[in-house]
Protein backbone atom coordinates (compact mmCIF):
# COMPACT_ATOMS: atom_id res chain seq x y z
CA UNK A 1 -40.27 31.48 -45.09
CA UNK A 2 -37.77 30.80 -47.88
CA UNK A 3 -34.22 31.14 -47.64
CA UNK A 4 -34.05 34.30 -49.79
CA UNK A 5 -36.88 35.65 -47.35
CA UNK A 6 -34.65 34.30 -43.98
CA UNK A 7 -31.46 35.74 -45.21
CA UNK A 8 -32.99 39.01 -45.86
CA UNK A 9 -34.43 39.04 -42.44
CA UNK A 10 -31.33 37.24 -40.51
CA UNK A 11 -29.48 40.38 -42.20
CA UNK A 12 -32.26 42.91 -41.73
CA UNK A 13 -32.58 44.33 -44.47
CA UNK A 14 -35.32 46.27 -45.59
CA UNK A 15 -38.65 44.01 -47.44
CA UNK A 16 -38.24 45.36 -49.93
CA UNK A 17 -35.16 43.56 -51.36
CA UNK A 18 -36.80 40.63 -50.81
CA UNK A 19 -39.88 41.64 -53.16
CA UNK A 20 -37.61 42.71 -55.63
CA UNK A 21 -35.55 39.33 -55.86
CA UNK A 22 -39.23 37.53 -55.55
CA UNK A 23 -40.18 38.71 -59.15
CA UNK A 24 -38.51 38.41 -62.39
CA UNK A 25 -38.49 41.66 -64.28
CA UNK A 26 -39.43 40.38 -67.54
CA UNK A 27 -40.84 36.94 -68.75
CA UNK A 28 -40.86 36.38 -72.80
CA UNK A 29 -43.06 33.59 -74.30
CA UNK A 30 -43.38 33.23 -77.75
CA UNK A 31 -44.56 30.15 -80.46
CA UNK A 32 -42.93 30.03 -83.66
CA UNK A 33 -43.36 27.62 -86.49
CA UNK A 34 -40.69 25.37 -87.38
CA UNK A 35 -40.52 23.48 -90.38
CA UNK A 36 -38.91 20.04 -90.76
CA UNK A 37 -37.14 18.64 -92.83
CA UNK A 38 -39.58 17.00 -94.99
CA UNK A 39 -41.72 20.15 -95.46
CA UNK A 40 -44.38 19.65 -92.22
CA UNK A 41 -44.43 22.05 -89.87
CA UNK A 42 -44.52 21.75 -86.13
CA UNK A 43 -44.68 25.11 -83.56
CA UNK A 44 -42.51 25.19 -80.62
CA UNK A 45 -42.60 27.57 -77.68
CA UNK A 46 -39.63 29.51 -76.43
CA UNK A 47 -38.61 31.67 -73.44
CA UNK A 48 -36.23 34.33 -71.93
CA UNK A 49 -36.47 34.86 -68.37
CA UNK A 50 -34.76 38.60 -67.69
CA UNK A 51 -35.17 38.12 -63.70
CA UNK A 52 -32.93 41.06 -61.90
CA UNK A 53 -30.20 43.78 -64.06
CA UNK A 54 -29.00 45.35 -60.38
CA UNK A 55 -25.43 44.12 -61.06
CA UNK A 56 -25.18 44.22 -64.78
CA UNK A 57 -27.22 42.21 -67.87
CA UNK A 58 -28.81 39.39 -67.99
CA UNK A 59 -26.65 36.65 -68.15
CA UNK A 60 -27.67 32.66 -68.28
CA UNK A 61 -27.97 29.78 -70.99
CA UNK A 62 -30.55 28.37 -73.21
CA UNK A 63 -31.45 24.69 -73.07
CA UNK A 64 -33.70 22.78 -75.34
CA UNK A 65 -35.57 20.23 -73.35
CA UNK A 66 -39.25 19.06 -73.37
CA UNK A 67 -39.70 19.74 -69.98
CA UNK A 68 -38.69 23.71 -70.40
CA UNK A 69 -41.47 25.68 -69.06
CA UNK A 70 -42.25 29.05 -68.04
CA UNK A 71 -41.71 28.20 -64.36
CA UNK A 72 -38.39 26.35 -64.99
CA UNK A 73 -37.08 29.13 -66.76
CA UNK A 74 -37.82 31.94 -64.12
CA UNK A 75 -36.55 29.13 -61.31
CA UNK A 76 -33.47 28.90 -63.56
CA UNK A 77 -32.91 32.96 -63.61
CA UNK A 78 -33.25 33.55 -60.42
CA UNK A 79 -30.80 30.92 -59.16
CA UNK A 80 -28.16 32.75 -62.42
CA UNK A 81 -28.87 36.10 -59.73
CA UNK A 82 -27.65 34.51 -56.90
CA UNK A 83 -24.84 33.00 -58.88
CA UNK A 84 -23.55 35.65 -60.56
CA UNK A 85 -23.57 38.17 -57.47
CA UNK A 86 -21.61 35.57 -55.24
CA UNK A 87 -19.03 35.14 -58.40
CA UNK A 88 -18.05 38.57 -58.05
CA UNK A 89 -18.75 39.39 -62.22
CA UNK A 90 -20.96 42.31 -63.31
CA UNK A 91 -24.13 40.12 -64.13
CA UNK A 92 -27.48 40.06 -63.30
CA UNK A 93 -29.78 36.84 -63.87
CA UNK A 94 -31.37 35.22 -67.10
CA UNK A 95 -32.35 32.16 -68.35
CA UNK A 96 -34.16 30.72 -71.67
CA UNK A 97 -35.21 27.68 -73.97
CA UNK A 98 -37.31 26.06 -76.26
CA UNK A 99 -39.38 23.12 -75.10
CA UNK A 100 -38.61 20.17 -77.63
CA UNK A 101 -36.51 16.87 -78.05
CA UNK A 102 -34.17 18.00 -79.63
CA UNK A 103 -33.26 13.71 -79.55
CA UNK A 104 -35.97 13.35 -82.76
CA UNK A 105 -35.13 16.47 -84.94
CA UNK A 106 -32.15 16.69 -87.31
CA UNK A 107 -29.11 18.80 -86.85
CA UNK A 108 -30.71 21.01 -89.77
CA UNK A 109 -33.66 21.68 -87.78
CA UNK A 110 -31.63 22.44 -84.84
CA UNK A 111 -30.33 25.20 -86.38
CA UNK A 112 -33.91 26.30 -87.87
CA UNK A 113 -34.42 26.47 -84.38
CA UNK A 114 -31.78 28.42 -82.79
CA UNK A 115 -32.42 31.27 -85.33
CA UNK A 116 -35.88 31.25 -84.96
CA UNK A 117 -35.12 31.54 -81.13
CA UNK A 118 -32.65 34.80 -81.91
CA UNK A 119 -35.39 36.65 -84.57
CA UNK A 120 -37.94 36.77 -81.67
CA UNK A 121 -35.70 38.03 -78.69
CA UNK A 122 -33.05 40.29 -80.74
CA UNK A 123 -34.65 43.49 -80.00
CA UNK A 124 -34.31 42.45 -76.05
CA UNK A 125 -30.96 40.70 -76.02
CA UNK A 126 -27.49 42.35 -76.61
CA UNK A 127 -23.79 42.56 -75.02
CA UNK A 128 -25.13 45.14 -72.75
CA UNK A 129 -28.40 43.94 -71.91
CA UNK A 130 -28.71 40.30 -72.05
CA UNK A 131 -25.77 37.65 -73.16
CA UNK A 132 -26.88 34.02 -73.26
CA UNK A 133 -25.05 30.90 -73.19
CA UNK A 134 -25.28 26.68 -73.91
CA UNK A 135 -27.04 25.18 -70.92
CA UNK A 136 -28.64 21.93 -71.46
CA UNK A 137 -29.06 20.24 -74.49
CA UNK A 138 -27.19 23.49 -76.61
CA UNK A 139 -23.67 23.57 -77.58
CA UNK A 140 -20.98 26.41 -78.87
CA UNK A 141 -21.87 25.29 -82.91
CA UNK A 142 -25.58 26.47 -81.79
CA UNK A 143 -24.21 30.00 -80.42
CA UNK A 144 -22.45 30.46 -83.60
CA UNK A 145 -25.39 30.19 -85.41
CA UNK A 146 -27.13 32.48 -82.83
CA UNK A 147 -24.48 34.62 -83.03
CA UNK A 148 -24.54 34.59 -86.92
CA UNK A 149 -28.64 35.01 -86.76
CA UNK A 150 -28.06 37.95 -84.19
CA UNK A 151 -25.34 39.64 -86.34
CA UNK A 152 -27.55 39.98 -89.53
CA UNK A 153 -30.79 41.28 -87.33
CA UNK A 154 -28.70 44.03 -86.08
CA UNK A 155 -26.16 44.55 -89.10
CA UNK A 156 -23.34 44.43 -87.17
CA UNK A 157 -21.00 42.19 -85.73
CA UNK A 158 -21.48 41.59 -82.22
CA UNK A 159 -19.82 38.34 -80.82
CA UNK A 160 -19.92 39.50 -77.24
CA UNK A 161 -24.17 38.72 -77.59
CA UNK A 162 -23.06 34.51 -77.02
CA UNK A 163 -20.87 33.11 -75.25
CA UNK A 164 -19.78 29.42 -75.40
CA UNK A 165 -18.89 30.12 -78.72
CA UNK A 166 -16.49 27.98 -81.06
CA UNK A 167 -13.19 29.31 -80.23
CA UNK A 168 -12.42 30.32 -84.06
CA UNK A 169 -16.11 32.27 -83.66
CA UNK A 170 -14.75 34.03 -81.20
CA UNK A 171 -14.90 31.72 -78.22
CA UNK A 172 -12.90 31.56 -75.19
CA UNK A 173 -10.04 28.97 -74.79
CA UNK A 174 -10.93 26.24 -71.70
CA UNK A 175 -14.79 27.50 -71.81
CA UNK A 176 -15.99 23.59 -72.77
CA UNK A 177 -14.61 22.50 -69.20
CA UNK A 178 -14.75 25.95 -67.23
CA UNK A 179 -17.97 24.61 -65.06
CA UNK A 180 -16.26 21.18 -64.53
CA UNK A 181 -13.15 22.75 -63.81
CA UNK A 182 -14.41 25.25 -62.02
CA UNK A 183 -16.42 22.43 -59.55
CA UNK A 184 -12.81 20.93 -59.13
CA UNK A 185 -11.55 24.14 -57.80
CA UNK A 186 -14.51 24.72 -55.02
CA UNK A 187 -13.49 20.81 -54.64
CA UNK A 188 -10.51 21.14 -54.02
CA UNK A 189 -11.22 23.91 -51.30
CA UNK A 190 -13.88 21.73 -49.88
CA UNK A 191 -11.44 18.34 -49.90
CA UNK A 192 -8.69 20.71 -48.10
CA UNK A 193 -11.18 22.12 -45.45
CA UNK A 194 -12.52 18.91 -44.38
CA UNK A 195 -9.48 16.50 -44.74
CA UNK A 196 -10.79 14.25 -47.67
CA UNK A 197 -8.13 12.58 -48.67
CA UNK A 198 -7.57 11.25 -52.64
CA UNK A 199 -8.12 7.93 -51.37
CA UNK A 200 -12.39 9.23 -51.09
CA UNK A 201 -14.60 7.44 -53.47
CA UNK A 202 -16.55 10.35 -55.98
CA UNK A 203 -19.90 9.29 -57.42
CA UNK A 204 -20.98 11.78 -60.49
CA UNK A 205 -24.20 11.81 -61.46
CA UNK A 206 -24.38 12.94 -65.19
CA UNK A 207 -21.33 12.73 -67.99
CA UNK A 208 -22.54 15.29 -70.22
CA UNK A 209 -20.05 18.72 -70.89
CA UNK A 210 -19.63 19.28 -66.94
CA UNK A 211 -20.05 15.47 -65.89
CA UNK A 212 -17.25 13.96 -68.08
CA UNK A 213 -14.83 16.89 -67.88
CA UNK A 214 -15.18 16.96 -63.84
CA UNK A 215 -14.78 13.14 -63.97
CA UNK A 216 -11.64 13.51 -66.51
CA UNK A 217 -9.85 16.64 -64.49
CA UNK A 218 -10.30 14.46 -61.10
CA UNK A 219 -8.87 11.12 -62.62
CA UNK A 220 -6.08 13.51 -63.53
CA UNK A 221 -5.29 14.46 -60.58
CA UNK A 222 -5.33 11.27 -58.86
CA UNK A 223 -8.50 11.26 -56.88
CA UNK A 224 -10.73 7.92 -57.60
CA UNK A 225 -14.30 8.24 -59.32
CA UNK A 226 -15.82 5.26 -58.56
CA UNK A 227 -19.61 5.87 -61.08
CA UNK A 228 -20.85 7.78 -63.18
CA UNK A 229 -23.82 8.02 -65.36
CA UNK A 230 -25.76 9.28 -68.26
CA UNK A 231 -29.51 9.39 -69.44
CA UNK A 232 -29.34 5.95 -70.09
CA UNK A 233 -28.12 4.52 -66.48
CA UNK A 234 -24.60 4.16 -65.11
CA UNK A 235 -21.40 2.38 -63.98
CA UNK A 236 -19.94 1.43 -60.40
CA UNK A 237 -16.46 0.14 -59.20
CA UNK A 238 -15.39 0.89 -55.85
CA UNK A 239 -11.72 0.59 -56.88
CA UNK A 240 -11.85 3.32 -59.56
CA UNK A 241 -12.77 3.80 -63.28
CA UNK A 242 -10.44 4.31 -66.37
CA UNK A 243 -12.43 7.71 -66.40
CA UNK A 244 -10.40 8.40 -69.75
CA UNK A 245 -12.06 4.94 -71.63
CA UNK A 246 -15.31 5.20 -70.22
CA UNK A 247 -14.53 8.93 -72.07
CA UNK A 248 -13.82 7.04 -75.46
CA UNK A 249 -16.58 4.76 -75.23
CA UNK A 250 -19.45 7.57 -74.97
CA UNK A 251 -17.75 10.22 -77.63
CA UNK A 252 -18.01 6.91 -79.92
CA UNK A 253 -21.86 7.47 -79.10
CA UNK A 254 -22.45 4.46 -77.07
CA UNK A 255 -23.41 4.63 -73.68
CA UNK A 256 -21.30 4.33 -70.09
CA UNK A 257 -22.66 0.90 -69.87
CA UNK A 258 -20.48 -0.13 -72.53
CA UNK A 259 -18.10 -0.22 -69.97
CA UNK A 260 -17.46 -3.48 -69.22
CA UNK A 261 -15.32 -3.36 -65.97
CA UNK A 262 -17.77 -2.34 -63.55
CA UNK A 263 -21.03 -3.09 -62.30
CA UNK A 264 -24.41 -1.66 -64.27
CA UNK A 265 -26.50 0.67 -61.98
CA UNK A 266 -29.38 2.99 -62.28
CA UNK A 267 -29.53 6.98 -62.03
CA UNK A 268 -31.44 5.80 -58.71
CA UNK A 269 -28.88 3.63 -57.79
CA UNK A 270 -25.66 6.11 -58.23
CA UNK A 271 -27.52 8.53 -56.02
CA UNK A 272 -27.33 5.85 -53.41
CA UNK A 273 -24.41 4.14 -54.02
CA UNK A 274 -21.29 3.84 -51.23
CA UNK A 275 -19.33 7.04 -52.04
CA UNK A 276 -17.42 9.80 -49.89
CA UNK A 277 -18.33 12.29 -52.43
CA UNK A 278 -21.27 12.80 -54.72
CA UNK A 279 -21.68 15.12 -57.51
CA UNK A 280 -24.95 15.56 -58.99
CA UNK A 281 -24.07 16.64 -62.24
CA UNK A 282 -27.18 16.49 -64.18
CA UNK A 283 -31.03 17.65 -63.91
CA UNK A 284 -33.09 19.44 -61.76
CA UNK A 285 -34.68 17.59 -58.28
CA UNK A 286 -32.67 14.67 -58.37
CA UNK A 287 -32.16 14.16 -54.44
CA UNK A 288 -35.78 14.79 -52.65
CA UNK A 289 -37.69 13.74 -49.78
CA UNK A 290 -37.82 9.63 -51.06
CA UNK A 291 -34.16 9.15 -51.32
CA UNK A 292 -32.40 11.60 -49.60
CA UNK A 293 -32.21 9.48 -46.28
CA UNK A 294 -30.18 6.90 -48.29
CA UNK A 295 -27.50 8.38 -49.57
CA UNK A 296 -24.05 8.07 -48.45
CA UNK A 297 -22.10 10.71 -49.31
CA UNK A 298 -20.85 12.83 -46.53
CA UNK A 299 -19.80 15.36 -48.99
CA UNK A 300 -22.16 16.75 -52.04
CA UNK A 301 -21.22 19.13 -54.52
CA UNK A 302 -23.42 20.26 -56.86
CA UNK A 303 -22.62 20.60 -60.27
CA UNK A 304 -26.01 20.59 -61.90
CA UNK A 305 -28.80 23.67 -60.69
CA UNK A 306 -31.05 22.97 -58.47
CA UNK A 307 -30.58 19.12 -58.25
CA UNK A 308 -31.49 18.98 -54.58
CA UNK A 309 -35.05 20.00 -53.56
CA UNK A 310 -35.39 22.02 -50.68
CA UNK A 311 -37.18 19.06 -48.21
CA UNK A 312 -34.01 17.03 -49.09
CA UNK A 313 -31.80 19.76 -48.29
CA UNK A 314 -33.30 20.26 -44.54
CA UNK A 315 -33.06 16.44 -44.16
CA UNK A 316 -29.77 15.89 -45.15
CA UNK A 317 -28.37 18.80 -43.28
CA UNK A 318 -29.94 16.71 -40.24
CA UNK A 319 -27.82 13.95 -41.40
CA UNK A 320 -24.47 16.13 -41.20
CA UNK A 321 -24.00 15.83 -44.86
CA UNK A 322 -22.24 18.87 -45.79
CA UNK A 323 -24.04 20.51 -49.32
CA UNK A 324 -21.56 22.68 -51.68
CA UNK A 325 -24.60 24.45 -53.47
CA UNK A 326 -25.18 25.32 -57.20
CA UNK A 327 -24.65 28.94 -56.53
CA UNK A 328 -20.94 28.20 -55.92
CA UNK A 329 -19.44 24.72 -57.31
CA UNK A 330 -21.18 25.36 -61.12
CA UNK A 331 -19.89 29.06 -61.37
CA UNK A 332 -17.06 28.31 -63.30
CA UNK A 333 -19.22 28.02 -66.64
CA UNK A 334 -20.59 31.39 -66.29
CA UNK A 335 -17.48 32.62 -64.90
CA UNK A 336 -15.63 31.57 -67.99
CA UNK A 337 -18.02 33.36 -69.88
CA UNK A 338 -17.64 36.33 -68.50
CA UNK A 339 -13.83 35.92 -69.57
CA UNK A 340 -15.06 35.55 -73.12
CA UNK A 341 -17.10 38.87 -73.08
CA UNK A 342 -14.20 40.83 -71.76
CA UNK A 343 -12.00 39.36 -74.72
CA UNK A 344 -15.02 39.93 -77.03
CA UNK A 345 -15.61 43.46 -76.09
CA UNK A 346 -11.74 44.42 -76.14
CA UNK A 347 -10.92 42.51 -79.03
CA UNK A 348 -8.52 40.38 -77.02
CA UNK A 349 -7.51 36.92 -77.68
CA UNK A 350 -6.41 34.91 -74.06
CA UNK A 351 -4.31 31.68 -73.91
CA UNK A 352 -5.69 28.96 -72.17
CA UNK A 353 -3.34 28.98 -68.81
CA UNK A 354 -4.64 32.63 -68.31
CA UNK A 355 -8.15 31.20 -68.31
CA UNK A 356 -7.19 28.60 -66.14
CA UNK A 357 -5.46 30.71 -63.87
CA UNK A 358 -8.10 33.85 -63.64
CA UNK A 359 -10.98 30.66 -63.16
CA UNK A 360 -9.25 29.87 -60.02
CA UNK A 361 -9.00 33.50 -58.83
CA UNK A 362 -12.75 33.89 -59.12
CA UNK A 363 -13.82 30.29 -58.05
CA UNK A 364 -11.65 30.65 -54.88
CA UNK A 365 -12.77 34.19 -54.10
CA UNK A 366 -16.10 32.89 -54.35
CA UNK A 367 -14.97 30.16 -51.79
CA UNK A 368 -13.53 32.34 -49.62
CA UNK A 369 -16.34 34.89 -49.50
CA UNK A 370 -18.69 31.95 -48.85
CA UNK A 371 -16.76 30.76 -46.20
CA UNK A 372 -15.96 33.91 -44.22
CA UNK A 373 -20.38 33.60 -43.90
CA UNK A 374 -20.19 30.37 -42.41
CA UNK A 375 -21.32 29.27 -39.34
CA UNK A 376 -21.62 26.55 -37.30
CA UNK A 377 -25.25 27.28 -37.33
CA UNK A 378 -25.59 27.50 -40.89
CA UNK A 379 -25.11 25.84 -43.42
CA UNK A 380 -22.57 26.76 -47.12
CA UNK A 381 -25.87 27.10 -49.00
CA UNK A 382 -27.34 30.10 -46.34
CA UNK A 383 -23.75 31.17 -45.97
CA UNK A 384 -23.09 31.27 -50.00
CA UNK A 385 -26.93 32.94 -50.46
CA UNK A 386 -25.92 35.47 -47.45
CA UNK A 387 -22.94 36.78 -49.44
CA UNK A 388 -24.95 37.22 -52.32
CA UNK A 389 -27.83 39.31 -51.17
CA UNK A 390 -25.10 41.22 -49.50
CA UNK A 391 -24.03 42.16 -52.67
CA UNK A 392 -27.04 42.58 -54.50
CA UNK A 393 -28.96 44.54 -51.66
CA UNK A 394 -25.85 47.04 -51.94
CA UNK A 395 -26.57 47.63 -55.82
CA UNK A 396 -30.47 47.98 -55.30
CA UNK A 397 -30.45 50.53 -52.80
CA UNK A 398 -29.47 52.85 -55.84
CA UNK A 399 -32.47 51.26 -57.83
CA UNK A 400 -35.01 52.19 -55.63
């Protein structure tokens, strides 16, 4: 039995929520030819998974990765459910992509790309149906062309469709950090519940958009980050890193490694490296059954979905190692966007401390909803997934 499954029967509620949140209600696959920049032309595969609208539309990013799939996608959208409900905001749960490198294409064909990906799901996607977002690989310049593709399809200008937009397109103030910042908030919550004092060494696994923001607000704020890492490998010092020139060194393009005042590890290696407090910041599945036993965090928050599988999960909950799950620390990005919506639809323009400020509410209501589930015989990920059913059983029972 899963823990969707569980919590439906620990709460006993009736099967038939748990059928409901066991199925996506619509999966979109399409191939579209894209033609490079020296005339050849190549055909990519896309997808939109629409996987439950009981709380509001769709909402969830698009990434452009080689390993996007049809399974990753639905995965993806079903975890956006759960997230959305336990955020409090009136979303259900998508997800989308195109499976490609987008490494060994130009920019140019980037954005051949993008508006390829908007002619094939405009009739389905909308500000009150379905509102995607940047997610891996995909960055506000690519919603504004989305946006701008979108716009034309339907003859109108609706800049609510995206968010993650360029602020001057209509973006939202704060939304390049929100997810980092928002992990910082459930952090901080998390630091204050458990007494983990500044002096705690943090180990962050990825310094992409959430990664290096995270790592940046933390340095900030005086708590120590001993690694981080990127695609490439990453850096250790058990006193601290200047978190603001390993910050210089990779927007010059280079790599962390470049930093030379610390030791080189691997991805592998920051996973089990001698840390309070690690953040897993990157892809998918990056703590399973193989390493899970030797890490040495007490504390993991996790800033990337699903980077945990669920045999790791079970094992390090044996350990005692408390697990702040997806669901809850990354909400701040969709959060955020769900700011920029409301100042799309009512033609509002917020300054960044308001964003900053109404982030917090919802990241600590989230906390505090989470929390009031919790347990000594469960665990935050059961007690954050048994606030959300909660909430999403309560809109279903109307559905059906």
């Amino acid at each position: 039995m899963d823990l969707i499954q569980k919590t439906i029967s620990d709460l006993k509620l009736d099967k038939k929520y748990a059928e409901r949140l066991e199925h996506p209600e619509r999966v979109i696959e399409f191939t579209f030819p894209l033609r490079r920049d020296d005339g050849s032309v190549i055909f990519l595969t896309g997808y939109r998974s629409q996987y439950n609208s009981a709380l509001g539309p769709y909402k969830g990013g698009i990434r452009y990765h080689p390993g996007v799939n049809r399974e990753e996608v639905v995965l993806l959208s079903k975890l956006m459910t759960f997230k959305n409900s336990l955020a409090g905001i009136p979303y259900g749960g998508g997800k989308g992509g195109v499976s490609f490198d987008p490494n060994k294409i130009s920019r140019a064909e980037i954005e051949r790309v993008s508006r390829e990906y908007v002619r094939n799901l405009f009739q389905l996607i909308g500000p009150d149906l379905d509102i995607p977002a940047p997610d891996v690989n995909t960055d506000a310049e690519m919603m504004a062309w989305m946006v701008d593709e979108y716009n034309r399809l339907v003859s109108k200008f609706e800049f609510a469709t995206f968010t993650g937009k360029p602020v001057e397109f209509g973006g939202l103030k704060g939304r390049d950090e929100a997810t980092g910042r928002g992990a910082y908030f459930i952090m901080l919550r998390g630091f204050a519940l458990h007494k983990v004092a500044k002096t705690a060494k943090v180990a962050i696994q990825g310094f992409g958009n959430v990664g290096m923001h995270l790592a940046r607000i933390l340095h900030e704020n005086g708590y120590k980050v001993v690694a981080v890492s990127d695609s490439k490998g990453g850096i250790y010092n058990e006193k601290g890193l200047d978190v603001p020139k390993v910050m210089e060194i990779k927007k010059s393009g280079k790599i962390v490694q470049e930093y030379k005042d610390a030791k080189k590890i691997s991805n592998e290696e920051l996973i089990e490296c001698d840390c309070d407090v690690l953040v897993p910041a990157a892809l998918d599945n990056q703590i399973h059954k193989d390493n899970a036993s030797k890490v040495k965090a007490k504390y993991i928050f996790e800033a990337a979905n699903n980077p945990i599988t669920a045999e790791a999960d079970a094992l390090l909950a044996k350990m005692g190692v408390e697990v702040f799950p997806d669901v809850l620390v990354n909400a701040g990005g969709v959060s955020a966007s769900y700011l920029e919506w409301v100042q799309n639809r009512k033609g509002e323009i917020y300054d960044y401390d308001k964003v900053v400020k109404k982030l917090k509410e919802v990241m600590d209501r989230a906390f505090d909803i989470t929390f009031a589930e919790k347990t000594k015989q469960n665990t935050y990920r059961e007690a954050a997934y048994r606030a959300s059913i909660k909430r999403l059983a309560a809109a279903m029972k109307y559905q059906f």
